[in-house]
PDB file of N, CA and C in Angstrom:
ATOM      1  N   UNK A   1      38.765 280.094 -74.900  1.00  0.00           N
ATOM      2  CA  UNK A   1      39.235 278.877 -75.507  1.00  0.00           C
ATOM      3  C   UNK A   1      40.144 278.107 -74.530  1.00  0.00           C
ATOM      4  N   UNK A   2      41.190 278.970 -73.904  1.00  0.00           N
ATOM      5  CA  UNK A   2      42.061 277.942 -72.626  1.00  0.00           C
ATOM      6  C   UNK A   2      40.971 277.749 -71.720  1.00  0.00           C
ATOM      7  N   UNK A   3      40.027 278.209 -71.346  1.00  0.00           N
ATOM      8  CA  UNK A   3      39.508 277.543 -70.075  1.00  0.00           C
ATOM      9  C   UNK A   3      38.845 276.371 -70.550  1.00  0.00           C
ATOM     10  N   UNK A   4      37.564 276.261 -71.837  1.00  0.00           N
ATOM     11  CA  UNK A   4      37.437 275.676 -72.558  1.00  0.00           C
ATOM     12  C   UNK A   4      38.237 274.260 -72.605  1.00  0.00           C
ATOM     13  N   UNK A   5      39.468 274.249 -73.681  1.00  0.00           N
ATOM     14  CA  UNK A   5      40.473 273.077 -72.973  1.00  0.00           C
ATOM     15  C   UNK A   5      40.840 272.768 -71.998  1.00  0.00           C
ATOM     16  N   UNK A   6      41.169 273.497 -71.236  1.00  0.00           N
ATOM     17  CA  UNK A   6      41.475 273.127 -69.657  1.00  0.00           C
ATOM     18  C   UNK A   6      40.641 272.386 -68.827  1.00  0.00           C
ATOM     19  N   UNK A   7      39.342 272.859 -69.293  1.00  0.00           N
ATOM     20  CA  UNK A   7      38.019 271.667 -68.916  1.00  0.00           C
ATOM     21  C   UNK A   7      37.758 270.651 -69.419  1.00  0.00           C
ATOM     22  N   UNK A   8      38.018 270.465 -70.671  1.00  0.00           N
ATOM     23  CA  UNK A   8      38.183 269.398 -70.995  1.00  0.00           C
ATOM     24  C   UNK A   8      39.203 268.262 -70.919  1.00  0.00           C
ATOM     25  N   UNK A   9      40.483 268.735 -70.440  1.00  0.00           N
ATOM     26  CA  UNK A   9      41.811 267.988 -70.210  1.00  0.00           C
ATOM     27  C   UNK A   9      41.068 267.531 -68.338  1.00  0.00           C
ATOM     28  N   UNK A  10      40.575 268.366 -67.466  1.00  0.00           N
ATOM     29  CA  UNK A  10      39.852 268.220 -66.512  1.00  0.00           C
ATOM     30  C   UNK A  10      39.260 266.926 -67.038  1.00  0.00           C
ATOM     31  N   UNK A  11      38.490 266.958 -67.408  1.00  0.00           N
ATOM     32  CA  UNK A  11      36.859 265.867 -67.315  1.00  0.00           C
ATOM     33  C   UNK A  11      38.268 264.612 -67.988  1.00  0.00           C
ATOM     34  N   UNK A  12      38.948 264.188 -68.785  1.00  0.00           N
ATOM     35  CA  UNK A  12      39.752 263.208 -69.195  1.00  0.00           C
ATOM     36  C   UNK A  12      40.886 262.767 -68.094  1.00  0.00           C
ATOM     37  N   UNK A  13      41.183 263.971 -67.149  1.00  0.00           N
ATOM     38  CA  UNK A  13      42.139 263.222 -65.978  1.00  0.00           C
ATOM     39  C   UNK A  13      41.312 262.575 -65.294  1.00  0.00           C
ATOM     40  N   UNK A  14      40.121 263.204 -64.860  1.00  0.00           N
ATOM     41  CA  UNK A  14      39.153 262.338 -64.191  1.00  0.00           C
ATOM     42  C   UNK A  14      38.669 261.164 -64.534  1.00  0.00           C
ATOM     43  N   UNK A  15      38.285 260.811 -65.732  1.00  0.00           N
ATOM     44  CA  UNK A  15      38.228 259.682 -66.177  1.00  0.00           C
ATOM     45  C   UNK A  15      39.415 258.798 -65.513  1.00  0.00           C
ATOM     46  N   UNK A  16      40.285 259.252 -66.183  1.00  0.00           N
ATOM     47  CA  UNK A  16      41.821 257.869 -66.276  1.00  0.00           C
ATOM     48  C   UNK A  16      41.713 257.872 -64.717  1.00  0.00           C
ATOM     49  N   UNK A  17      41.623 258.952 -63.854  1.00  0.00           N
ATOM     50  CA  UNK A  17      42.004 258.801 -62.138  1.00  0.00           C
ATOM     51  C   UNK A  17      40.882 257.400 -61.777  1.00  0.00           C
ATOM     52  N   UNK A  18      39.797 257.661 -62.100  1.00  0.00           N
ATOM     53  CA  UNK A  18      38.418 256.701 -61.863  1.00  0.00           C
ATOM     54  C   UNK A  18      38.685 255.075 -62.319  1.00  0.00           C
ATOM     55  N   UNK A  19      39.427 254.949 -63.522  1.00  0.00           N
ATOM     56  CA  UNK A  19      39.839 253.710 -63.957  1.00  0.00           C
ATOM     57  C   UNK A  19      40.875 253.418 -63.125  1.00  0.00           C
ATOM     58  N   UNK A  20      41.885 254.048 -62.722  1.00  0.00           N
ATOM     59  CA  UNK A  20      43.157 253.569 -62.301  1.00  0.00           C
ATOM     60  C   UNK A  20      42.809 253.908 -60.387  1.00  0.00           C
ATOM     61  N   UNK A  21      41.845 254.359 -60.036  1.00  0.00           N
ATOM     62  CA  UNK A  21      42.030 254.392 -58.338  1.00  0.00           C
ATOM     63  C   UNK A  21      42.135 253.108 -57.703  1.00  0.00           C
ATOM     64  N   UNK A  22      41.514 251.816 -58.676  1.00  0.00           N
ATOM     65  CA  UNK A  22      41.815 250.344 -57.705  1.00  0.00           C
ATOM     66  C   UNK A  22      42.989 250.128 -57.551  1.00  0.00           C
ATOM     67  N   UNK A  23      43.819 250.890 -58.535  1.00  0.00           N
ATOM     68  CA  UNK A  23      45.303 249.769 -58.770  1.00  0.00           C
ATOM     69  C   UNK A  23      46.188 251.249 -58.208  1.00  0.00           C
ATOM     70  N   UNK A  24      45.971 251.991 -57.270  1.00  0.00           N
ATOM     71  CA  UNK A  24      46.375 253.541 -56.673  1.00  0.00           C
ATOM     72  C   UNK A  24      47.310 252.665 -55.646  1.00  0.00           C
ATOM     73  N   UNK A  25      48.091 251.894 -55.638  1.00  0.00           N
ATOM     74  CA  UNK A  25      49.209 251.260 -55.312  1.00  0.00           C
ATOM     75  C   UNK A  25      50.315 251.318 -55.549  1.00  0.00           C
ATOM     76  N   UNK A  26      50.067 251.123 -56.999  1.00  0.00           N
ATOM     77  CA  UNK A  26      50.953 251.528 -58.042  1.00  0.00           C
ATOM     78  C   UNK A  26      51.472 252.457 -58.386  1.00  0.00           C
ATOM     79  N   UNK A  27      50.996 253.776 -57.787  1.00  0.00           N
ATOM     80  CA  UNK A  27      51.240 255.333 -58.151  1.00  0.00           C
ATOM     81  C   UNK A  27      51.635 255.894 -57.428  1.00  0.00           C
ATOM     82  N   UNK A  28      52.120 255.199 -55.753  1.00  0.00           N
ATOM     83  CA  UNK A  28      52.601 255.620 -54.660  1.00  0.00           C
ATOM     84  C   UNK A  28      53.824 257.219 -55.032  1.00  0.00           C
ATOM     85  N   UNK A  29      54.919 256.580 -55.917  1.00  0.00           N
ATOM     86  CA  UNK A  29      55.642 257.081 -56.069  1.00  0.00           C
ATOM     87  C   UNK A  29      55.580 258.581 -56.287  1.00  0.00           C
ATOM     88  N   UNK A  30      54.231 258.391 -57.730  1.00  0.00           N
ATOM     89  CA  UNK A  30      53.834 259.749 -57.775  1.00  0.00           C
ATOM     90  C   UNK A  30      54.076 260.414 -56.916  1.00  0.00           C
ATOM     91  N   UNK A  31      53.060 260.138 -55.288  1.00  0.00           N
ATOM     92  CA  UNK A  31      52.529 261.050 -54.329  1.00  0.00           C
ATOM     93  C   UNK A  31      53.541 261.570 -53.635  1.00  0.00           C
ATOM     94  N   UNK A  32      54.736 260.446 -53.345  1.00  0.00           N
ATOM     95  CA  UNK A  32      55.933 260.839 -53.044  1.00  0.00           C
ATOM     96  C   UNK A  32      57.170 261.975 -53.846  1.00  0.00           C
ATOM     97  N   UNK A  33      56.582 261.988 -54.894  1.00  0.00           N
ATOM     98  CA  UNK A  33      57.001 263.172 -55.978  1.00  0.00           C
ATOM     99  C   UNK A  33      56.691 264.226 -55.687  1.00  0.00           C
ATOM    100  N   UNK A  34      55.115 264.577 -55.832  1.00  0.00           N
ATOM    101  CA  UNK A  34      54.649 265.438 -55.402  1.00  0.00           C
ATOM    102  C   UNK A  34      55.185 265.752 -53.969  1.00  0.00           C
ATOM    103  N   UNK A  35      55.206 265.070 -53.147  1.00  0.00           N
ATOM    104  CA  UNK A  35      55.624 265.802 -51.305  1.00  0.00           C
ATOM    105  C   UNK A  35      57.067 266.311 -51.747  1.00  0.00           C
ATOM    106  N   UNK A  36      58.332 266.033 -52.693  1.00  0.00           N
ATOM    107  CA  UNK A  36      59.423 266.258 -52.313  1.00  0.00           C
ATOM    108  C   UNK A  36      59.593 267.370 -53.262  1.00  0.00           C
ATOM    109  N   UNK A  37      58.543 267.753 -54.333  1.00  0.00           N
ATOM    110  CA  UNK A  37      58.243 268.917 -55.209  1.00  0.00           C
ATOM    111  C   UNK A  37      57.816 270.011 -54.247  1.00  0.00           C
ATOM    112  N   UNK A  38      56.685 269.888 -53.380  1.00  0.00           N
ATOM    113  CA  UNK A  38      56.309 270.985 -53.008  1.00  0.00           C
ATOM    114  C   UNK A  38      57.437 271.294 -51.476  1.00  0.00           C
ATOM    115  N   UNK A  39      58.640 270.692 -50.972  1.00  0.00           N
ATOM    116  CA  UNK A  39      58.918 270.996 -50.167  1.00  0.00           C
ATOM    117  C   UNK A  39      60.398 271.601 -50.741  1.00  0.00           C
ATOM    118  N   UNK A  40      61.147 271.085 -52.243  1.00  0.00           N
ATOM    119  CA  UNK A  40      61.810 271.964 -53.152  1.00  0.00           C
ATOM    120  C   UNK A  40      61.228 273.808 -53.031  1.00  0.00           C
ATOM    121  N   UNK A  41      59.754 273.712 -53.298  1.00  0.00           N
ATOM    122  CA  UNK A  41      59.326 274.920 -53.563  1.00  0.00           C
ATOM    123  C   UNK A  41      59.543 275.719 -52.477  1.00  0.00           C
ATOM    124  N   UNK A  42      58.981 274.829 -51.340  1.00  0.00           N
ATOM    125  CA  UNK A  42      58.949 276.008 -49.533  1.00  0.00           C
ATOM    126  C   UNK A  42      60.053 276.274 -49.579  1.00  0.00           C
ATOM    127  N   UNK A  43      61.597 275.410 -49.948  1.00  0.00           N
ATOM    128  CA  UNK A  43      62.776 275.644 -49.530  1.00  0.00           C
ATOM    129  C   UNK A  43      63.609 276.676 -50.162  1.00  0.00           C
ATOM    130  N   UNK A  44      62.722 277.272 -51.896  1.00  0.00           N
ATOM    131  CA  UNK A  44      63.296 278.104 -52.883  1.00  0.00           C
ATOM    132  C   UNK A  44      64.276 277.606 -53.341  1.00  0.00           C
ATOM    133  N   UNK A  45      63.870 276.258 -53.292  1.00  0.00           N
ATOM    134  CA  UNK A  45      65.101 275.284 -54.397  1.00  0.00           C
ATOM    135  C   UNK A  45      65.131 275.248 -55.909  1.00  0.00           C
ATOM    136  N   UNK A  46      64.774 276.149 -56.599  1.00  0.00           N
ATOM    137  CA  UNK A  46      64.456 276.215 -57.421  1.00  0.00           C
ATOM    138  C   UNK A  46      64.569 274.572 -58.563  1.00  0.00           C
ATOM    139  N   UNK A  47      66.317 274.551 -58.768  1.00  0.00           N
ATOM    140  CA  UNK A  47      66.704 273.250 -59.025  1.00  0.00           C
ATOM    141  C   UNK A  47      66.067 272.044 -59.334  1.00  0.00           C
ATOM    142  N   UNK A  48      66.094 271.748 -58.115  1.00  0.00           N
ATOM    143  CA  UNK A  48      65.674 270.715 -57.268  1.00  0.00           C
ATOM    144  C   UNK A  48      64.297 270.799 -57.737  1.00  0.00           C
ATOM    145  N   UNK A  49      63.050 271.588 -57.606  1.00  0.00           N
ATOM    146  CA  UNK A  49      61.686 271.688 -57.877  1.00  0.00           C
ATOM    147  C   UNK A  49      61.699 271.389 -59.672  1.00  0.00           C
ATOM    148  N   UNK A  50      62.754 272.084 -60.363  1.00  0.00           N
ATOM    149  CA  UNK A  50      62.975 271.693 -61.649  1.00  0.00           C
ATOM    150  C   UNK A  50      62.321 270.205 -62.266  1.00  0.00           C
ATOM    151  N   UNK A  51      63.520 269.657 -61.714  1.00  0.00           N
ATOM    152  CA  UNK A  51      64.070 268.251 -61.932  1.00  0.00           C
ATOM    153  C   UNK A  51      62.802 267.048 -61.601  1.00  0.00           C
ATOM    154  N   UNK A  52      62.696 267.409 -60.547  1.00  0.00           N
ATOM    155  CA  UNK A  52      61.562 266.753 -59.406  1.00  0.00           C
ATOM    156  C   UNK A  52      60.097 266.922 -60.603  1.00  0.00           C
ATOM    157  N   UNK A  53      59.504 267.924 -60.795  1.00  0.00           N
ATOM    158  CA  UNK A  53      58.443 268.198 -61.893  1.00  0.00           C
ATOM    159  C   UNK A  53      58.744 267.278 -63.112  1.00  0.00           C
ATOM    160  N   UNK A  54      59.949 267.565 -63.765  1.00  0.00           N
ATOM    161  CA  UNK A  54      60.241 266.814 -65.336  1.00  0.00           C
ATOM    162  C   UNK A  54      60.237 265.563 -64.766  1.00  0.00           C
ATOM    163  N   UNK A  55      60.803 265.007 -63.661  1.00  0.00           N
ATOM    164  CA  UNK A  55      60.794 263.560 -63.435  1.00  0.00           C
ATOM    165  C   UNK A  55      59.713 263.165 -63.275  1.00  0.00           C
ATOM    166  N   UNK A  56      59.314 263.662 -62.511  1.00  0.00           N
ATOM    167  CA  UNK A  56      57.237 263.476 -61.805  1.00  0.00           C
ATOM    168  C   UNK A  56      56.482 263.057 -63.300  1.00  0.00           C
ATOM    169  N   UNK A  57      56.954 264.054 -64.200  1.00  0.00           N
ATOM    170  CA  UNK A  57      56.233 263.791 -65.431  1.00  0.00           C
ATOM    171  C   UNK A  57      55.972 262.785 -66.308  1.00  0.00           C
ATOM    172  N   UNK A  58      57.598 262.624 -66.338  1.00  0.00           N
ATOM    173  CA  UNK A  58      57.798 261.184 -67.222  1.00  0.00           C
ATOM    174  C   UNK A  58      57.199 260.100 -66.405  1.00  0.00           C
ATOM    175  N   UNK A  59      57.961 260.088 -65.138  1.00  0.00           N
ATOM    176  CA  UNK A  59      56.894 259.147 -64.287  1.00  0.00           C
ATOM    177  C   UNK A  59      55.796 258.629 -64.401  1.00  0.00           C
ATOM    178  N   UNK A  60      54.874 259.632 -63.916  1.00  0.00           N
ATOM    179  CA  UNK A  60      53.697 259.315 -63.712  1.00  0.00           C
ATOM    180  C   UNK A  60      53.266 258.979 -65.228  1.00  0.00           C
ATOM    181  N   UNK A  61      53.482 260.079 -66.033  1.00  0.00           N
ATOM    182  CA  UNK A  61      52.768 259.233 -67.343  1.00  0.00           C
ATOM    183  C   UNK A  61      53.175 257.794 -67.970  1.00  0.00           C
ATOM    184  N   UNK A  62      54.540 256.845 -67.543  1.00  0.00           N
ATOM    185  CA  UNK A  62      54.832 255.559 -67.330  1.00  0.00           C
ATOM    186  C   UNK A  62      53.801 255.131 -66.480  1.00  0.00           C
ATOM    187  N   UNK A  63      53.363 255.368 -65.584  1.00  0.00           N
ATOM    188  CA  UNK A  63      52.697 255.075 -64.187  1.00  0.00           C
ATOM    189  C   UNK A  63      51.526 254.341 -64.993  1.00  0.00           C
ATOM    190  N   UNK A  64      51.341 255.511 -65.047  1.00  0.00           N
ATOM    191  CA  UNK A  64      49.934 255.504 -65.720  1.00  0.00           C
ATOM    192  C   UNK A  64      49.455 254.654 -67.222  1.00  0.00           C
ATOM    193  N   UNK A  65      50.774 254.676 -67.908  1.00  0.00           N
ATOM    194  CA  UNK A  65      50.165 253.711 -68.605  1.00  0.00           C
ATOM    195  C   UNK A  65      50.056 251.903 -68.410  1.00  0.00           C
ATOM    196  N   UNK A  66      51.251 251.576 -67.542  1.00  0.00           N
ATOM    197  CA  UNK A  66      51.389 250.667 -67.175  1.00  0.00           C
ATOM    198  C   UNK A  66      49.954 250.265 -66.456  1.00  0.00           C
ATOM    199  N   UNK A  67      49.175 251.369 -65.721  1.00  0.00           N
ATOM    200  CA  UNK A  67      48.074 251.069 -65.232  1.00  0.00           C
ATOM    201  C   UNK A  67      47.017 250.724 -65.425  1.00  0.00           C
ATOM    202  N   UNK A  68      47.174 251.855 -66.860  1.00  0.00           N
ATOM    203  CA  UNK A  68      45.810 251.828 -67.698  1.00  0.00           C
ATOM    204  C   UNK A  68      45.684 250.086 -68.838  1.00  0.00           C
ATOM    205  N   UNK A  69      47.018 249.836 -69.064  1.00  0.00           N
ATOM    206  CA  UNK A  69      47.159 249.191 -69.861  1.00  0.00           C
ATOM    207  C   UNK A  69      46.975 247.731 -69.195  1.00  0.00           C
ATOM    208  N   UNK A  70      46.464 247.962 -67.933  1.00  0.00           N
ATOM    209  CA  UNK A  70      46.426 246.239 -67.301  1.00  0.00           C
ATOM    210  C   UNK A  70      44.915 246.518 -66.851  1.00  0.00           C
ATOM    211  N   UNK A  71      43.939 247.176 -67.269  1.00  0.00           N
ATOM    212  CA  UNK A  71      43.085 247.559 -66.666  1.00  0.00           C
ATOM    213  C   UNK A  71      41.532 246.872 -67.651  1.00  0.00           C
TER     214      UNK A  71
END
């Protein structure tokens, strides 16, 4: 059943990624999230990797709707 959902939450990010790759301008920040998340992790910042994830989150899902919603 989790892999099940998990494939299906799969096939729906893909979607929204496919609608929103013209306007992938806009999401810079994300990517910059992600680089300062995974270099929290190399450093065993635990903290820091915390914070960085919950922010990334709220983020991007703002990101994203702002994206989707002009689309």
């Amino acid at each position: 059943m989790l892999e099940a959902t998990l494939e299906q939450y799969y096939v729906l990010a893909l979607r929204i990624w496919v609608m929103a790759l013209d306007r992938q301008h806009e999401l810079e920040h994300a990517v910059q999230e992600h680089r300062t998340l995974l270099e929290a992790i190399r450093d065993g910042d635990a903290e820091l990797a915390g914070t960085t994830m919950s922010s990334h989150v709220q983020n991007f899902e703002q990101a994203m709707r702002r994206v989707l919603l002009t689309v």
